[in-house]
C-alpha atoms as a PDB file:
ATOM      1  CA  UNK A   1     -25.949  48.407  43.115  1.00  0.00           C
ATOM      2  CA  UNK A   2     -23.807  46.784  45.915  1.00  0.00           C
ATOM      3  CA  UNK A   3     -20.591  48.180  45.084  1.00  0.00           C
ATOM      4  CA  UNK A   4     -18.243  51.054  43.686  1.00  0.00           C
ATOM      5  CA  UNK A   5     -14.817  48.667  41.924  1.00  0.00           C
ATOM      6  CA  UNK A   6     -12.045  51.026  40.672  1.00  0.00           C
ATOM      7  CA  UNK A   7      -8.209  52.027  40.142  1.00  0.00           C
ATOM      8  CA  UNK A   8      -6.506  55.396  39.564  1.00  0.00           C
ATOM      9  CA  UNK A   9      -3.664  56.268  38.067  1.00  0.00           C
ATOM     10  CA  UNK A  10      -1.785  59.572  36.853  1.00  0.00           C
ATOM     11  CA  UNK A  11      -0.728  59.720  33.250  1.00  0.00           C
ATOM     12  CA  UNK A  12       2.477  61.786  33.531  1.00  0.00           C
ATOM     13  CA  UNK A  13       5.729  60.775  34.023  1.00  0.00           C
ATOM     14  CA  UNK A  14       5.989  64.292  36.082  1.00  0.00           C
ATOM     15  CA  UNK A  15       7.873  63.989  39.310  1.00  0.00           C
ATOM     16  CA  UNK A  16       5.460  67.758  40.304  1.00  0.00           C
ATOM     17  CA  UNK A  17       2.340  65.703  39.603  1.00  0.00           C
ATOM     18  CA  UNK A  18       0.381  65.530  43.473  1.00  0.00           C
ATOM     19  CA  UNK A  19      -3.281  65.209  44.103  1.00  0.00           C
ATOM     20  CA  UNK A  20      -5.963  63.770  46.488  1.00  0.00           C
ATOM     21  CA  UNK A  21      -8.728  61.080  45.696  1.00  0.00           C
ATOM     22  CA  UNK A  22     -11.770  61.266  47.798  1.00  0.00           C
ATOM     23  CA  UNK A  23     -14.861  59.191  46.785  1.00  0.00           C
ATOM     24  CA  UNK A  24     -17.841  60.225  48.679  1.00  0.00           C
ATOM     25  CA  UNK A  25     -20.787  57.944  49.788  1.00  0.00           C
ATOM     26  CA  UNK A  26     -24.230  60.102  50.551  1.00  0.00           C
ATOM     27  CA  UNK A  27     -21.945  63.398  51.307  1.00  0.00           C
ATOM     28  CA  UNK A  28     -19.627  61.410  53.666  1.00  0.00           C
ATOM     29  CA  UNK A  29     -15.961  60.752  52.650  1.00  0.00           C
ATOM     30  CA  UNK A  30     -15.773  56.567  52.061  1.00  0.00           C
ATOM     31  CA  UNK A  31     -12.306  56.502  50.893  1.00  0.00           C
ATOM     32  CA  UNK A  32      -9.551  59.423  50.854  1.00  0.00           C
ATOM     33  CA  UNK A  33      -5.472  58.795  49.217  1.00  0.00           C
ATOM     34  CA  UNK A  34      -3.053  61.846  49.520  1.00  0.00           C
ATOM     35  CA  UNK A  35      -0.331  62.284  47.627  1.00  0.00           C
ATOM     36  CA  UNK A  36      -0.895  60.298  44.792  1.00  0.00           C
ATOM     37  CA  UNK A  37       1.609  60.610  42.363  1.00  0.00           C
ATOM     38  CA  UNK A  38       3.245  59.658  38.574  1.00  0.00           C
ATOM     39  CA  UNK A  39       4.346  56.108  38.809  1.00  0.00           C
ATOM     40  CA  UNK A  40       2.266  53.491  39.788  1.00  0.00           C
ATOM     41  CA  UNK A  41      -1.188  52.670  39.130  1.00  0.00           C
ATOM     42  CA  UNK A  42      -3.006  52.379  42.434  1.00  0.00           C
ATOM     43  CA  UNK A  43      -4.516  49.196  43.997  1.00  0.00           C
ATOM     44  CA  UNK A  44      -8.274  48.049  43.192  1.00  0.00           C
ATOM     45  CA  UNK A  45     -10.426  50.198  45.343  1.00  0.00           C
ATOM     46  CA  UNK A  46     -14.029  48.277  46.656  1.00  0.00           C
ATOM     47  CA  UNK A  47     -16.240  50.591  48.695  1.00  0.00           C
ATOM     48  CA  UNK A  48     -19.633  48.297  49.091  1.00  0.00           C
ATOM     49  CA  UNK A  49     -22.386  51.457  49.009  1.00  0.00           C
ATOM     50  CA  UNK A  50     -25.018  49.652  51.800  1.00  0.00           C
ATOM     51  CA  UNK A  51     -27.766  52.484  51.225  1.00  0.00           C
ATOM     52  CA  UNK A  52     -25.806  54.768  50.131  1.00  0.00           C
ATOM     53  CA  UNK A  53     -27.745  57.240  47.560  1.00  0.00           C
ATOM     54  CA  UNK A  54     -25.489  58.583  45.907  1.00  0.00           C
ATOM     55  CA  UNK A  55     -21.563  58.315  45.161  1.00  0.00           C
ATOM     56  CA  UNK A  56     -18.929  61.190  44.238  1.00  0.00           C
ATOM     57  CA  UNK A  57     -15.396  60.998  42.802  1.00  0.00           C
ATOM     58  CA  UNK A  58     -13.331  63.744  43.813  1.00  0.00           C
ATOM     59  CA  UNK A  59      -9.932  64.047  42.652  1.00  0.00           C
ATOM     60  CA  UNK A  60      -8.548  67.801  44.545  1.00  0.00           C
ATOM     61  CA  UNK A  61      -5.121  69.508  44.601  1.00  0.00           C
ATOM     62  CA  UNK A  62      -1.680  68.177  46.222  1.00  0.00           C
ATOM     63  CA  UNK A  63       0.879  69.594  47.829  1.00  0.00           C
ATOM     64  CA  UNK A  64       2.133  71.128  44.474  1.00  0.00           C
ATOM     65  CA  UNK A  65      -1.642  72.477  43.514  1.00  0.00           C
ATOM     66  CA  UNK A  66      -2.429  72.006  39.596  1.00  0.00           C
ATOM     67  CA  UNK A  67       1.178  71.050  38.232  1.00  0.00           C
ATOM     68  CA  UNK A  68       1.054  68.546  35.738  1.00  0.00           C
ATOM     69  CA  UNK A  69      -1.806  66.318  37.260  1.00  0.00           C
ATOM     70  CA  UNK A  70      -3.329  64.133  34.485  1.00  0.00           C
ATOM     71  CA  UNK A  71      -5.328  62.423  37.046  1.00  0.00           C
ATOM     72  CA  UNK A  72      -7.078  59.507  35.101  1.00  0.00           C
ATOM     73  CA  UNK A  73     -10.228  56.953  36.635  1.00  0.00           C
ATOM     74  CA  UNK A  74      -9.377  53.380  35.427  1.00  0.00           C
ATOM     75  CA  UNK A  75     -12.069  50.989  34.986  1.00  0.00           C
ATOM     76  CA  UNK A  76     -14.587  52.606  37.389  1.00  0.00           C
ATOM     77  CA  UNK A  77     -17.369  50.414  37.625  1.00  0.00           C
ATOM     78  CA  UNK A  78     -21.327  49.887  39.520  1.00  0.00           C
ATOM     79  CA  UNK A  79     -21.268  46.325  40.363  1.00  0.00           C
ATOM     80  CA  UNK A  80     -24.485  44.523  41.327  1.00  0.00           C
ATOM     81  CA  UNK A  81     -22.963  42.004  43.765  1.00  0.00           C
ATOM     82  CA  UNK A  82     -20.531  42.219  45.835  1.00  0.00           C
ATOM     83  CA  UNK A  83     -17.466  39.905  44.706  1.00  0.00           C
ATOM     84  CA  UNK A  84     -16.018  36.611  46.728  1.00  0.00           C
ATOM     85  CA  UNK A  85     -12.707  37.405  47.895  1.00  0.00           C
ATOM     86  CA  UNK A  86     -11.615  34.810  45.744  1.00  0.00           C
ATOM     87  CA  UNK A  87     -12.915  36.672  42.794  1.00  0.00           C
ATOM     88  CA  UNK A  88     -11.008  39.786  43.941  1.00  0.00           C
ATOM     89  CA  UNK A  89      -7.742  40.927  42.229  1.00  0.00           C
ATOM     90  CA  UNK A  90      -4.577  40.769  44.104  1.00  0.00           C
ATOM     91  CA  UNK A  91      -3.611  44.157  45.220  1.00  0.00           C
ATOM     92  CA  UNK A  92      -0.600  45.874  43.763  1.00  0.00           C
ATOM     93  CA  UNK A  93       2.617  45.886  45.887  1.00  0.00           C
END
């Protein structure tokens, strides 16, 4: 595969809800987002995996630990190619 495509999002309207998204390529930390909170769903994250073995989603306590965090993976998805930046979807204000 050529690529890890994905969004994030959590599914709680609770102003406590605080974690932090790590995905990992081959043990090393690829992309990292603290303090995600309730609200918005989070811009399209593409991470192109070069030889990268394997690929870890990590999704770890906030500032308020385990409160109300319905973290939730949207669309996470292998791709074989990487897309055009045409092909891309705009990113979320």
């Amino acid at each position: 595969f050529a690529a890890f495509r994905g969004q994030f999002a959590i599914d709680s309207d609770s102003p406590l809800a605080d974690v932090t998204v790590r995905i990992y390529l081959d043990d090393n930390v690829a992309f990292e987002r603290k303090n995600v909170k309730s609200g918005p769903i989070y811009p399209v994250v593409m991470l192109p995996l070069k030889d990268a073995k394997t690929i870890s989603l990590e999704v770890d306590y906030g500032d308020n630990y385990a409160t109300e965090d319905r973290f939730v993976w949207l669309d996470p998805a292998l791709l074989r190619k990487l897309p055009d930046a045409s092909t891309q979807p705009a990113s979320a204000p």
